[in-house]
Each structure stands twice: as structure tokens, then as C-alpha cells.
N, C-alpha and C. Protein backbone atom coordinates (compact mmCIF):
# COMPACT_ATOMS: atom_id res chain seq x y z
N UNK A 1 134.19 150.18 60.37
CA UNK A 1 133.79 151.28 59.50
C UNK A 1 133.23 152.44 60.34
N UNK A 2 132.57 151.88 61.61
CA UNK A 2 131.76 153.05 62.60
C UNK A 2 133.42 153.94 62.50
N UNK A 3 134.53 153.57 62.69
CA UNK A 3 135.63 154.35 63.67
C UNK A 3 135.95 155.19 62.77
N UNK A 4 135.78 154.69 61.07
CA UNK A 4 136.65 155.63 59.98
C UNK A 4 135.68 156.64 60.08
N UNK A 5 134.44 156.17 59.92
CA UNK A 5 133.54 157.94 59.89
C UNK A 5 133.49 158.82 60.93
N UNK A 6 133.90 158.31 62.03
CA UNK A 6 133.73 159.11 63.38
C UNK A 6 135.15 159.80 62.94
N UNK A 7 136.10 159.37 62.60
CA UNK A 7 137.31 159.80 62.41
C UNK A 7 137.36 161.18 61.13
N UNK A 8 136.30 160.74 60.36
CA UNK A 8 136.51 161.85 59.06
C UNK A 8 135.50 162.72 59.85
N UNK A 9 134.47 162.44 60.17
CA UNK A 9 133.90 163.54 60.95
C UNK A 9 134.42 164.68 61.56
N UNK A 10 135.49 163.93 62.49
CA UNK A 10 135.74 164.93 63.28
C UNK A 10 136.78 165.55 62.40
N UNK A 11 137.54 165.34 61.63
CA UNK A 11 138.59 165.46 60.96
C UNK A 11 137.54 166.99 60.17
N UNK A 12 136.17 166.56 59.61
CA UNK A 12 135.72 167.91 58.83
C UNK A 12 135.45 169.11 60.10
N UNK A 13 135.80 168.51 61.50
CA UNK A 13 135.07 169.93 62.19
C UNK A 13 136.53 170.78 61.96
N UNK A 14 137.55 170.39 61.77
CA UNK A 14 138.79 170.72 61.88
C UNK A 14 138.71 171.98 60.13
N UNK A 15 138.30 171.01 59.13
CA UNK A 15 138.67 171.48 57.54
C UNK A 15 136.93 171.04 57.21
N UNK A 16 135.80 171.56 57.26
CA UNK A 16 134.44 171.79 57.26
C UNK A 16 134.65 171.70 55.56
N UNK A 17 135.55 172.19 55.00
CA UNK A 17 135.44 172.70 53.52
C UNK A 17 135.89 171.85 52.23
N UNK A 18 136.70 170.74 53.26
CA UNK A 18 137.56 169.75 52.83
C UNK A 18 137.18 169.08 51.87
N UNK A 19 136.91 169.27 50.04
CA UNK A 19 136.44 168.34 49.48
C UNK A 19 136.51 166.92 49.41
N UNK A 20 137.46 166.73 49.90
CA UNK A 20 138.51 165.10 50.27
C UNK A 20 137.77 164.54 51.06
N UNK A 21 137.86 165.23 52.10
CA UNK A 21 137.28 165.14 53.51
C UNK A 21 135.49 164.91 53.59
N UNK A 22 134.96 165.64 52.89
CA UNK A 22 133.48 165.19 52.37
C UNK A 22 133.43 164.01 51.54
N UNK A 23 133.82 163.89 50.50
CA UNK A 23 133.79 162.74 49.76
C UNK A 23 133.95 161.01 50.59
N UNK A 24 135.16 161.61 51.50
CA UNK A 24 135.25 160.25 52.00
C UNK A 24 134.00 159.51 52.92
N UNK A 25 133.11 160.63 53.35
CA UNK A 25 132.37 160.62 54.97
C UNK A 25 131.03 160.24 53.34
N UNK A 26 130.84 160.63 52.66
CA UNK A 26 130.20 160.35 51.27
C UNK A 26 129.61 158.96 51.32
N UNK A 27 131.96 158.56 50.66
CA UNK A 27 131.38 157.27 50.48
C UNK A 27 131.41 155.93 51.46
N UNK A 28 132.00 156.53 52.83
CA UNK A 28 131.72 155.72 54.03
C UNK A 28 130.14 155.66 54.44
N UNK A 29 129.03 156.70 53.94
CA UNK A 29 127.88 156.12 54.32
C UNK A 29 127.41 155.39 52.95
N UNK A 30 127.94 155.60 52.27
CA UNK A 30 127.51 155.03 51.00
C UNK A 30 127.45 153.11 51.21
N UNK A 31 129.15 153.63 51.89
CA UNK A 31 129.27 151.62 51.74
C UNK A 31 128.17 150.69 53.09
N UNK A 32 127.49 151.82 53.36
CA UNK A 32 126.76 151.60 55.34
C UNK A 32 124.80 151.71 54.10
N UNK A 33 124.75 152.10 53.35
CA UNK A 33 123.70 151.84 52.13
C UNK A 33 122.85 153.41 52.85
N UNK A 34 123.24 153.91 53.60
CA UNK A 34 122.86 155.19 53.79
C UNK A 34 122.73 156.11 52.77
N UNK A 35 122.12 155.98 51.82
CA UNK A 35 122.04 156.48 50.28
C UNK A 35 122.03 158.45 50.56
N UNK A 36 121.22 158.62 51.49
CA UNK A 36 120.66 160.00 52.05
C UNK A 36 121.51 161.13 52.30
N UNK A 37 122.20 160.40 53.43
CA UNK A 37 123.53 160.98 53.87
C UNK A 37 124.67 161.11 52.95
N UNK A 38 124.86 160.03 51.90
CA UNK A 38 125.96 160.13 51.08
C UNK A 38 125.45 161.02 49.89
N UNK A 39 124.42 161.36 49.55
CA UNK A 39 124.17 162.36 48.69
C UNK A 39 124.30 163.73 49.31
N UNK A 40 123.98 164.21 50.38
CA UNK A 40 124.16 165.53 50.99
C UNK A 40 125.33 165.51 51.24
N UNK A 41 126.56 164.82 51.37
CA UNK A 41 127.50 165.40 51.37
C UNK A 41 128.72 165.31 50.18
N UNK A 42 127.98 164.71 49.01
CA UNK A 42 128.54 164.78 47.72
C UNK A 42 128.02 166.17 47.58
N UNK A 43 126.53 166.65 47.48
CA UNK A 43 126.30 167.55 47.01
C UNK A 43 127.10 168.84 48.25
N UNK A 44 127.09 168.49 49.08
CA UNK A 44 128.51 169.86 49.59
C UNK A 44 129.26 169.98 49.29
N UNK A 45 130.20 168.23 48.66
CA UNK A 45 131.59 168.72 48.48
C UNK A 45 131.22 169.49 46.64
N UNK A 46 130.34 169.22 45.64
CA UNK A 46 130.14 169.90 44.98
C UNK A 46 129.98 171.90 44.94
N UNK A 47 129.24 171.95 46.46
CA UNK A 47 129.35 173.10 46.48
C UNK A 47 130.27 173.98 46.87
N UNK A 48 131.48 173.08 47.58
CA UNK A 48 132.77 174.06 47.85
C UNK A 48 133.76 173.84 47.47
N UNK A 49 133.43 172.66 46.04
CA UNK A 49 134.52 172.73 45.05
C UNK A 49 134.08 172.15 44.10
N UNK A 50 133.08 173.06 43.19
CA UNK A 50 132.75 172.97 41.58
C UNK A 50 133.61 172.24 41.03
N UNK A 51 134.80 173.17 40.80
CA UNK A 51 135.87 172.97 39.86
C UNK A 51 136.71 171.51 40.00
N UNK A 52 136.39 170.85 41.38
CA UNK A 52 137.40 169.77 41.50
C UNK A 52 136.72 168.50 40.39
N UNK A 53 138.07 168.32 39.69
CA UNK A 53 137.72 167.03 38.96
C UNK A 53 137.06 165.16 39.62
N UNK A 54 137.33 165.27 40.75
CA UNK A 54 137.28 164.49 41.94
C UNK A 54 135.42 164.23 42.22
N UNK A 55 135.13 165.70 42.50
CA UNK A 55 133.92 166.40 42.66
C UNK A 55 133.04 165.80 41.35
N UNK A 56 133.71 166.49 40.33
CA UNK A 56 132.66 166.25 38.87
C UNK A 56 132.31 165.14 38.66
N UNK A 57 133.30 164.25 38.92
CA UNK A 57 132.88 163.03 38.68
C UNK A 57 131.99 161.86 39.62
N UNK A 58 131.96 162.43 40.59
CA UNK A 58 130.90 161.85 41.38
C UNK A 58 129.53 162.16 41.49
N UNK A 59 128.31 161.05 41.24
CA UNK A 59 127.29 161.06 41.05
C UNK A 59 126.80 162.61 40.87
N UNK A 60 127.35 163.47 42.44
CA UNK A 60 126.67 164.62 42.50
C UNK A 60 127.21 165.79 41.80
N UNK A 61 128.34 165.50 41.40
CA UNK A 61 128.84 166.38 40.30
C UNK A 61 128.11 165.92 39.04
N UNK A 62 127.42 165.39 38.60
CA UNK A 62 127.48 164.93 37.10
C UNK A 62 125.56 166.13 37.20
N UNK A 63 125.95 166.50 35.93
CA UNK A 63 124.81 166.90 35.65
C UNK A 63 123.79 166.57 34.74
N UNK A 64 122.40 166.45 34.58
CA UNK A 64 121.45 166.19 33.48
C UNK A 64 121.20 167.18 32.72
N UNK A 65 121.25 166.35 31.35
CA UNK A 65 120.63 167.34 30.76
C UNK A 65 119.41 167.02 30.44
């Protein structure tokens, strides 16, 4: 699992904006129980793609009311 995140990592220095590309590095710390890290970068891929349905539906897309 160390190799897939080193791999999406570098993969975001390439596409920084990549909602795909965030999500995955997301939920690779997610499955590592890194709760911290996988919320800051849900909440990026939220911020550079609102609109993605992908996005909305993950924890950090969902909103309270």
C-alpha cells in the first residue's frame, strides 16, 4: 500500500487538480486509519470539483444541515 500512495502522489505533482487523483491518495490513507490526511484531501478534491458526483458523495462532499 506504501507503493500505491507514493505512486498517486507523485502522479498529483503531475495533475495537482485531479479529483480522481485526490480521492484515491484519500482513501489510501483512509485504509492506513490516517483519518487526518484522508479528510484534507477529500476536502480538496471537494474544492476543485464541487460539481463532481464522485466528490458529493464522499464524506467531505456531504453537507449538514
Amino acid at each position: 500500500m506504501d507503493h500505491a500512495l507514493t505512486d498517486e502522489r507523485t502522479a498529483l505533482n503531475f495533475a495537482p487538480e485531479q479529483p480522481v487523483l485526490l480521492m484515491n491518495v484519500a482513501y489510501l490513507h483512509l485504509k492506513r486509519s490516517e483519518f487526518k490526511q484522508s479528510l484534507e484531501y477529500l476536502e480538496r478534491a471537494r474544492r476543485v470539483a464541487p460539481d463532481n458526483p464522485d466528490v458529493q458523495n464522499s464524506p467531505a462532499g456531504r453537507t449538514t444541515v
